[in-house]
C-alpha atoms as a PDB file:
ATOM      1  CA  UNK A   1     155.357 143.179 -32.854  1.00  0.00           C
ATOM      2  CA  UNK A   2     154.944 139.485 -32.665  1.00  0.00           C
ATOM      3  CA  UNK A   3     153.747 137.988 -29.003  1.00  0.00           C
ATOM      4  CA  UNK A   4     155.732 134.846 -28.142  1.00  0.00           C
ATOM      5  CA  UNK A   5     154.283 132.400 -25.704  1.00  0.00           C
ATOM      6  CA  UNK A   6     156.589 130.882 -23.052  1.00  0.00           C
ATOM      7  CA  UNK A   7     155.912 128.314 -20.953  1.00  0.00           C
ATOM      8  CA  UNK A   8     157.390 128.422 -17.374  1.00  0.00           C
ATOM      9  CA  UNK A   9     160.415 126.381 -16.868  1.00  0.00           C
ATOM     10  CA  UNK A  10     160.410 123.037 -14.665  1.00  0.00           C
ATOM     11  CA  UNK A  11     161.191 123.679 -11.269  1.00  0.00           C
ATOM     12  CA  UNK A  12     163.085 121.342  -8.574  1.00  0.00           C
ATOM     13  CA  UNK A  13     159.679 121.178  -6.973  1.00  0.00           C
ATOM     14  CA  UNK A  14     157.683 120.706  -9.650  1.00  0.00           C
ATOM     15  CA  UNK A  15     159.445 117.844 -10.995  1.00  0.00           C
ATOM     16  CA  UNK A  16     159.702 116.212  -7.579  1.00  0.00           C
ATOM     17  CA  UNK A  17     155.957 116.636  -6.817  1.00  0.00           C
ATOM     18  CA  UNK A  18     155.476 115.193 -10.137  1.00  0.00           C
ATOM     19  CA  UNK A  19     157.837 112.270  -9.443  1.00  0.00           C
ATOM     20  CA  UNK A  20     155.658 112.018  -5.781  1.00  0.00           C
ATOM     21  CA  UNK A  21     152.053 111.418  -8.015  1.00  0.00           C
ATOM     22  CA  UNK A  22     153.345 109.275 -10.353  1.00  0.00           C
ATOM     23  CA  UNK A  23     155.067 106.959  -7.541  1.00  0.00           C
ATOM     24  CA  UNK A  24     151.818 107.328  -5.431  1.00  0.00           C
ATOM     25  CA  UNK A  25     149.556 106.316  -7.866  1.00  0.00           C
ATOM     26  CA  UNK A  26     152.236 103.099  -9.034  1.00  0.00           C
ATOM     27  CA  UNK A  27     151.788 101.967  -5.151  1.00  0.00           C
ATOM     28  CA  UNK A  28     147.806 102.170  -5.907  1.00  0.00           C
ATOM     29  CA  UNK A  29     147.897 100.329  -8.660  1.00  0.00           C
ATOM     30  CA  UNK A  30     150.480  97.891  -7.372  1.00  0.00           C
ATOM     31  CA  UNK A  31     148.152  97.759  -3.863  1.00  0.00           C
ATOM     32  CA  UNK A  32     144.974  97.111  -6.083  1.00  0.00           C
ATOM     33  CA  UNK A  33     146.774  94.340  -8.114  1.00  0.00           C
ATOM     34  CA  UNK A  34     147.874  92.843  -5.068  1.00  0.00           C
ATOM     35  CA  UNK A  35     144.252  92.734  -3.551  1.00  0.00           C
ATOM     36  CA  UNK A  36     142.813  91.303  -6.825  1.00  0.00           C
ATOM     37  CA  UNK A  37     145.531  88.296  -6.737  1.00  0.00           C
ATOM     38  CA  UNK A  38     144.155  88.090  -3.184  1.00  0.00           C
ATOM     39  CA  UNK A  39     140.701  88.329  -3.827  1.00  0.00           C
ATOM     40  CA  UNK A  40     141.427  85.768  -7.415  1.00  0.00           C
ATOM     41  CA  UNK A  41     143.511  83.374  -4.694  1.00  0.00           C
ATOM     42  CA  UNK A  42     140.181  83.407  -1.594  1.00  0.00           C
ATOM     43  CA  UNK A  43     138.183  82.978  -4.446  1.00  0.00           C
ATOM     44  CA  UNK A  44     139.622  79.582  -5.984  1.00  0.00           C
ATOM     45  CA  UNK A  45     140.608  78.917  -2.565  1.00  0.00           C
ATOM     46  CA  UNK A  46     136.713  78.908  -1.672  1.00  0.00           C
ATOM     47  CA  UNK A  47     135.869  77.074  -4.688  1.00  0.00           C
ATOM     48  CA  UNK A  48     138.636  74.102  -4.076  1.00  0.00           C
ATOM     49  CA  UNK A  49     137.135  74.125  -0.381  1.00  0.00           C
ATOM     50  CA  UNK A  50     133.323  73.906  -1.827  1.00  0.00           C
ATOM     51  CA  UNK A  51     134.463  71.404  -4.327  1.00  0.00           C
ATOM     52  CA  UNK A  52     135.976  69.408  -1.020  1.00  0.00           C
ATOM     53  CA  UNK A  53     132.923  69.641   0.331  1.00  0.00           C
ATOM     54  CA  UNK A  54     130.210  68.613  -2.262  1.00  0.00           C
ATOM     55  CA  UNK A  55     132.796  65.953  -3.252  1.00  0.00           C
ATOM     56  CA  UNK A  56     132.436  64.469   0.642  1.00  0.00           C
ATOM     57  CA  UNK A  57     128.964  64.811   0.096  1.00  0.00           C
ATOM     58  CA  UNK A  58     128.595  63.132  -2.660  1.00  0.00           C
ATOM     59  CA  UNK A  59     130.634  60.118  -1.132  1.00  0.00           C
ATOM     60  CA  UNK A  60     128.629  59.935   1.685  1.00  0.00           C
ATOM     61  CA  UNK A  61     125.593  59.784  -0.097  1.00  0.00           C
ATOM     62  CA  UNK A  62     127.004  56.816  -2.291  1.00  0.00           C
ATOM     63  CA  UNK A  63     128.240  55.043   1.181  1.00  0.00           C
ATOM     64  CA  UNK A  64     124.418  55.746   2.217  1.00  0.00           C
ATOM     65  CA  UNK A  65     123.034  54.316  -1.117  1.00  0.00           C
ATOM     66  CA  UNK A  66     124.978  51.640  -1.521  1.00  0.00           C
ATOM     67  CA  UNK A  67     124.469  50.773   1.999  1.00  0.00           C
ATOM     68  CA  UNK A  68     120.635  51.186   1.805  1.00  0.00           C
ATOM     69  CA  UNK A  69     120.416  48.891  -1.505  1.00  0.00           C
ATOM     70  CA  UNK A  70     122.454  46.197   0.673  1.00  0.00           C
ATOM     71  CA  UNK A  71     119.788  46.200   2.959  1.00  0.00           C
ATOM     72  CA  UNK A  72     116.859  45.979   1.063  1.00  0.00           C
ATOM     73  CA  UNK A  73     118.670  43.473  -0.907  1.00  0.00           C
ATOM     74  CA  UNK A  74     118.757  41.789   2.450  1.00  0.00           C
ATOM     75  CA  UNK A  75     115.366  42.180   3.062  1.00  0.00           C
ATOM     76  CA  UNK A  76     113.715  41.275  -0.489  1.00  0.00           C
ATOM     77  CA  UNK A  77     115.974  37.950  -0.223  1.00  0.00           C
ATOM     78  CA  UNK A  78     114.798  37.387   3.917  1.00  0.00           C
ATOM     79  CA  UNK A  79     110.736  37.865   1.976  1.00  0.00           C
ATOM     80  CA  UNK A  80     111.347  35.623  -0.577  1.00  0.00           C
ATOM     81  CA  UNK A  81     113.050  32.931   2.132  1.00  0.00           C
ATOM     82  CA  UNK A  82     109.989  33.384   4.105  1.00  0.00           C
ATOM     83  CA  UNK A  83     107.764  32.958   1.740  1.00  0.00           C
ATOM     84  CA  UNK A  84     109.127  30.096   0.024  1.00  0.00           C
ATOM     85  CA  UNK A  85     109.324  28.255   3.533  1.00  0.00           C
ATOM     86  CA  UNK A  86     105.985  29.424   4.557  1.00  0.00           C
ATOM     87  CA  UNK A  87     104.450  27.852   1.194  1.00  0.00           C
ATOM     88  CA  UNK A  88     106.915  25.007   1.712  1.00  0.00           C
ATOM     89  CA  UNK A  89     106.180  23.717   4.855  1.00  0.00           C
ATOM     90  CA  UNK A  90     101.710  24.284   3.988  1.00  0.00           C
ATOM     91  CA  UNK A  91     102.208  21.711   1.180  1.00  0.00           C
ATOM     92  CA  UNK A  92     104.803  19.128   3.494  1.00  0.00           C
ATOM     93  CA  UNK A  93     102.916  19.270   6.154  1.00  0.00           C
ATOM     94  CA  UNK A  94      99.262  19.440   4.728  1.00  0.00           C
ATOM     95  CA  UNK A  95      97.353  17.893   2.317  1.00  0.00           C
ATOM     96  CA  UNK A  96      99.348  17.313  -0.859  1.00  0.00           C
ATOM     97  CA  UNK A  97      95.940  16.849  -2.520  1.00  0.00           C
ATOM     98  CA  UNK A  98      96.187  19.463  -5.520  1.00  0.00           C
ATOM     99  CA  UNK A  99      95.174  19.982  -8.806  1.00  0.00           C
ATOM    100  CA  UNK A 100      92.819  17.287  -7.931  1.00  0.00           C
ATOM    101  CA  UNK A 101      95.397  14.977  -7.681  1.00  0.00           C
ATOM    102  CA  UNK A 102      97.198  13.568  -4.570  1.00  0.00           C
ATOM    103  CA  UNK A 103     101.380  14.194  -4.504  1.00  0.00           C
ATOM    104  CA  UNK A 104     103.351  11.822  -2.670  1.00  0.00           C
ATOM    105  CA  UNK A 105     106.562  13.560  -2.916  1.00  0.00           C
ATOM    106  CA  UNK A 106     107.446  17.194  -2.601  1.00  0.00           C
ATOM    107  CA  UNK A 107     111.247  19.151  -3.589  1.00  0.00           C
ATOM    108  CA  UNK A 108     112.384  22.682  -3.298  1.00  0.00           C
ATOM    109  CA  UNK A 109     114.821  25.222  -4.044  1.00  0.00           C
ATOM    110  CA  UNK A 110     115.318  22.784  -7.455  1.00  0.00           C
ATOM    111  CA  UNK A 111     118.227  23.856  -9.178  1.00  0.00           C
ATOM    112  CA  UNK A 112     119.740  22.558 -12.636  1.00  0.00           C
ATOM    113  CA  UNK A 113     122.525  23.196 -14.928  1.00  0.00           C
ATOM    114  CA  UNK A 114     122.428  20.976 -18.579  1.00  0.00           C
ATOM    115  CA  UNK A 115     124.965  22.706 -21.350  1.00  0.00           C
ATOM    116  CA  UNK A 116     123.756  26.166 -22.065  1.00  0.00           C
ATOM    117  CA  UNK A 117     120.386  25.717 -20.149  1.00  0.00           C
ATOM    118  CA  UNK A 118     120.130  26.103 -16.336  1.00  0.00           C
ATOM    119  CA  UNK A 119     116.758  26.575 -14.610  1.00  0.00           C
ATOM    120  CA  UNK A 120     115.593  26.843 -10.826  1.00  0.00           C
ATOM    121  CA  UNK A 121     111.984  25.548  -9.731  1.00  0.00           C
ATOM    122  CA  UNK A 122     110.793  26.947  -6.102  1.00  0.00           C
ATOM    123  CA  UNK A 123     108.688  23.887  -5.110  1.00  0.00           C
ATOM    124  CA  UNK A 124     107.780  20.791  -7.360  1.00  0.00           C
ATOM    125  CA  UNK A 125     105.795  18.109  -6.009  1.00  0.00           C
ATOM    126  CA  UNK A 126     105.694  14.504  -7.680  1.00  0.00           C
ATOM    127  CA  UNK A 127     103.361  11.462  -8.255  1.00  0.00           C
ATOM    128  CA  UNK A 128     103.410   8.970 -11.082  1.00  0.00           C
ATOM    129  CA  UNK A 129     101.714  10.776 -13.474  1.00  0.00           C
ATOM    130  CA  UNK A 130     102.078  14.379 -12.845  1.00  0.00           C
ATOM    131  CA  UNK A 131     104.674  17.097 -11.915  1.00  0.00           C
ATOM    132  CA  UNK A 132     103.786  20.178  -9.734  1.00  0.00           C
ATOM    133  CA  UNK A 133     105.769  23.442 -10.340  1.00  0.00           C
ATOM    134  CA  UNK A 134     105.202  26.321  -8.243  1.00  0.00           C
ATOM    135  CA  UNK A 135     106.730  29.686  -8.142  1.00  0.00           C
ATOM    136  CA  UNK A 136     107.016  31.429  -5.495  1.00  0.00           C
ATOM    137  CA  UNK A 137     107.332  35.057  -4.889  1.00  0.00           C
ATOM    138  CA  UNK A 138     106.485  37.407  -1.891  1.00  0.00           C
ATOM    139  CA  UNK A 139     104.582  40.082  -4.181  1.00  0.00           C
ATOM    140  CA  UNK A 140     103.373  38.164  -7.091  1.00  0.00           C
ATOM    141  CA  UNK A 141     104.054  41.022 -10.653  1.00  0.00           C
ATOM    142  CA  UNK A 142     102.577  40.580 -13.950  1.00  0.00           C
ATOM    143  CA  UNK A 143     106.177  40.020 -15.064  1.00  0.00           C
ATOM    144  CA  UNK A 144     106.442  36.407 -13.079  1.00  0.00           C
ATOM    145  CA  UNK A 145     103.838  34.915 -15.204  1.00  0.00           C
ATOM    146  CA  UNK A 146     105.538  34.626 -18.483  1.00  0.00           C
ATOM    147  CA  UNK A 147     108.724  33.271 -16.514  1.00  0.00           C
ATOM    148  CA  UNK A 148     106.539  30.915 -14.660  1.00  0.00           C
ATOM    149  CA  UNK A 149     105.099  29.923 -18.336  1.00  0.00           C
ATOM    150  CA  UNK A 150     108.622  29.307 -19.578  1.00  0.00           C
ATOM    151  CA  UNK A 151     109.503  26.393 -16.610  1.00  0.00           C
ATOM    152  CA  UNK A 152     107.280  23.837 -17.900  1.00  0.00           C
ATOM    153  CA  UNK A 153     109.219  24.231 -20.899  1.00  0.00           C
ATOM    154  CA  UNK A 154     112.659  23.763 -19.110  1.00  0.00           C
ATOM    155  CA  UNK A 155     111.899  21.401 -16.636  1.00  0.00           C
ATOM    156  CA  UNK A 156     111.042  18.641 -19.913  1.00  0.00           C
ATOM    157  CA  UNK A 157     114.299  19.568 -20.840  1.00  0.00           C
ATOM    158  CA  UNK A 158     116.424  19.317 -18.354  1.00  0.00           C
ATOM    159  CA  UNK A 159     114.578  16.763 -17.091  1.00  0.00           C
ATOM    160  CA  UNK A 160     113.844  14.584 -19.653  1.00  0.00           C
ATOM    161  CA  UNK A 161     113.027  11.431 -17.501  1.00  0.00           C
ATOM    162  CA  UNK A 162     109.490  13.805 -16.917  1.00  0.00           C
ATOM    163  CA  UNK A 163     108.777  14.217 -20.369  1.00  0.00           C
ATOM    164  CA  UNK A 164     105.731  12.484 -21.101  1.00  0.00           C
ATOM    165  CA  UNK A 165     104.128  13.301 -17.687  1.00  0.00           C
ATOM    166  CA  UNK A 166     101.564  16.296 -17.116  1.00  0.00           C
ATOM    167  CA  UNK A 167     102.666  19.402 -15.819  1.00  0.00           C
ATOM    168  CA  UNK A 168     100.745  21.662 -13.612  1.00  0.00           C
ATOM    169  CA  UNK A 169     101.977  25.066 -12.796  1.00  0.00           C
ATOM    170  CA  UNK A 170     100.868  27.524 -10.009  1.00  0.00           C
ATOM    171  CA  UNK A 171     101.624  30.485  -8.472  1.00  0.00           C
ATOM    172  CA  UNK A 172     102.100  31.370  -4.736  1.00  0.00           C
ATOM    173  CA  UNK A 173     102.325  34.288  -3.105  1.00  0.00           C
ATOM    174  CA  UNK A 174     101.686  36.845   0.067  1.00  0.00           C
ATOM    175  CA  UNK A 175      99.859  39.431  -1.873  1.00  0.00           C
ATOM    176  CA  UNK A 176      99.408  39.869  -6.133  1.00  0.00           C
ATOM    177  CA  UNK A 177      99.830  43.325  -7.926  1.00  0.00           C
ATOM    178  CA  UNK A 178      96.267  44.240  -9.662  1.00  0.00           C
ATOM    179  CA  UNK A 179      95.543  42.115 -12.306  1.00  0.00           C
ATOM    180  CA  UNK A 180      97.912  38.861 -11.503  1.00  0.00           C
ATOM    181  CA  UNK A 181      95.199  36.621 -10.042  1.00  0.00           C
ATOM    182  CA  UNK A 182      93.060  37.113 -13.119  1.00  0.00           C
ATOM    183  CA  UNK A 183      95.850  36.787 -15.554  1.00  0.00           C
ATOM    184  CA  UNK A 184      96.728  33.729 -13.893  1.00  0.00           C
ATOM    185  CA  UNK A 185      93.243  32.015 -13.772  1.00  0.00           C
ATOM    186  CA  UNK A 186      92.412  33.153 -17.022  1.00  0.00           C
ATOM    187  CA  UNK A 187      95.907  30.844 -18.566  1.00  0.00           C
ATOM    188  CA  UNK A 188      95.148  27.899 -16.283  1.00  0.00           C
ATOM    189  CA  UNK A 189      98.011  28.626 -13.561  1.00  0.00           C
ATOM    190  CA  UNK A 190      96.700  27.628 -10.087  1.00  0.00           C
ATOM    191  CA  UNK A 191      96.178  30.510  -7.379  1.00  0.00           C
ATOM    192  CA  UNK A 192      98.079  30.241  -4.231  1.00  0.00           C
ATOM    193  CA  UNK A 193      97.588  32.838  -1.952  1.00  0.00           C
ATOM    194  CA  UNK A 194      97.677  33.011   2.173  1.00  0.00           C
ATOM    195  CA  UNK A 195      94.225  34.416   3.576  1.00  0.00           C
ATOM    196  CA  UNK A 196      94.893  34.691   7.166  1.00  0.00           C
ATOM    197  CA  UNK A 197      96.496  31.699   8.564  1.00  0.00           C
ATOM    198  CA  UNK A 198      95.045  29.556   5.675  1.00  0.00           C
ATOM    199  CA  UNK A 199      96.541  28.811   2.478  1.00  0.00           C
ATOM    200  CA  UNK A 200      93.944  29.412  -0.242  1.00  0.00           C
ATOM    201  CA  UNK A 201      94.463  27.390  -3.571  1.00  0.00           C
ATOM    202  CA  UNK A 202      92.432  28.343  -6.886  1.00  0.00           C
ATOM    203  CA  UNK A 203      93.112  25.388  -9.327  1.00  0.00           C
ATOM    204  CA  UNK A 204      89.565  25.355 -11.573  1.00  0.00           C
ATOM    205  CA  UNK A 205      90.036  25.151 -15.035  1.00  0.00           C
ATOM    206  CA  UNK A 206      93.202  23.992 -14.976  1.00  0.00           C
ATOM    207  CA  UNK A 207      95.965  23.490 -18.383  1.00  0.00           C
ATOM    208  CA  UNK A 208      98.129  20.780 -18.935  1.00  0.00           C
ATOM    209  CA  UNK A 209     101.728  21.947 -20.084  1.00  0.00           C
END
């Protein structure tokens, strides 16, 4: 005799408790895809709003920058104005006795512009032999020599009434960098320097440019 198996029949309930699950468990899911568009949505929300905030930062440190490199561009010009005055007024007002010669006339803030060529001198002083040029810097770096070097060269140039008379150059300055003073003696560039309230000048061994 063969044994059949049979499977109980569906009931109402059954089906309808069924039905129940199956629509619970589409709520959860529904619920937890609804809380990860939330969480997804706080999430870029919080990144837009830390983006909006480093991005202010970032500004205001610019504003600060900028602002700070305005003022020490303020200041390095007010050191160099100071000490191109305070070199200024030791040679108008003092002995214009230098490089062993006496100078009977005295310029500054020299600027001029021939063609393609253009040149500034800080102080030049005059006599009817000789021309004076002196740079002048608040910190004297190794770097000003060579540009100091190059004015004797321009200043025969653009001015060419000067050209057969002897140039002198020097250097002035509050304080040197290491190594400046001796790089300057050792080319023949004259050593200004302030030493208290005095105004030191080193011009042994001097070269004619």
């Amino acid at each position: 005799m063969e044994n059949l198996a049979h499977s109980a029949a569906p009931t109402f309930e059954s089906v309808w408790a069924s039905l129940q699950e199956t629509n619970r468990q589409m709520q959860e899911t529904d619920r937890k895809m609804q809380e990860t568009d939330r969480q997804l949505k706080e999430s870029d929300r919080q990144r837009r709003e830390n983006e909006r905030i480093l991005n202010e930062k970032f500004a205001e440190t610019d504003r600060r920058m900028r602002i700070m490199q305005k003022e020490l561009g303020k200041w390095g010009n007010n050191q160099g104005s100071f000490a191109e005055e305070y070199f200024f007024n030791s040679f108008d007002h003092g002995d214009k006795t230098f490089f062993r010669e006496n100078f009977d006339r005295i310029s500054k803030n020299v600027k001029v512009v021939l063609e393609n060529l253009e040149d500034e001198y800080d102080i030049v002083m005059y006599n009817s032999a000789s021309v004076a040029i002196i740079e002048v810097k608040f910190r004297a770096r190794e770097e000003h020599i060579p540009q100091l070097l190059r004015k004797a060269e321009t200043f025969r140039i653009l001015y060419p009434y000067y050209k057969d008379y002897k140039i002198y150059l020097g250097l002035a300055s509050m304080s040197f960098h290491a190594g400046v003073e001796e790089d300057c003696l050792a080319r023949g560039i004259a050593l200004i320097k302030q030493v208290g309230d005095t105004v030191m000048i080193y011009d042994e061994h001097l070269t004619v440019w």
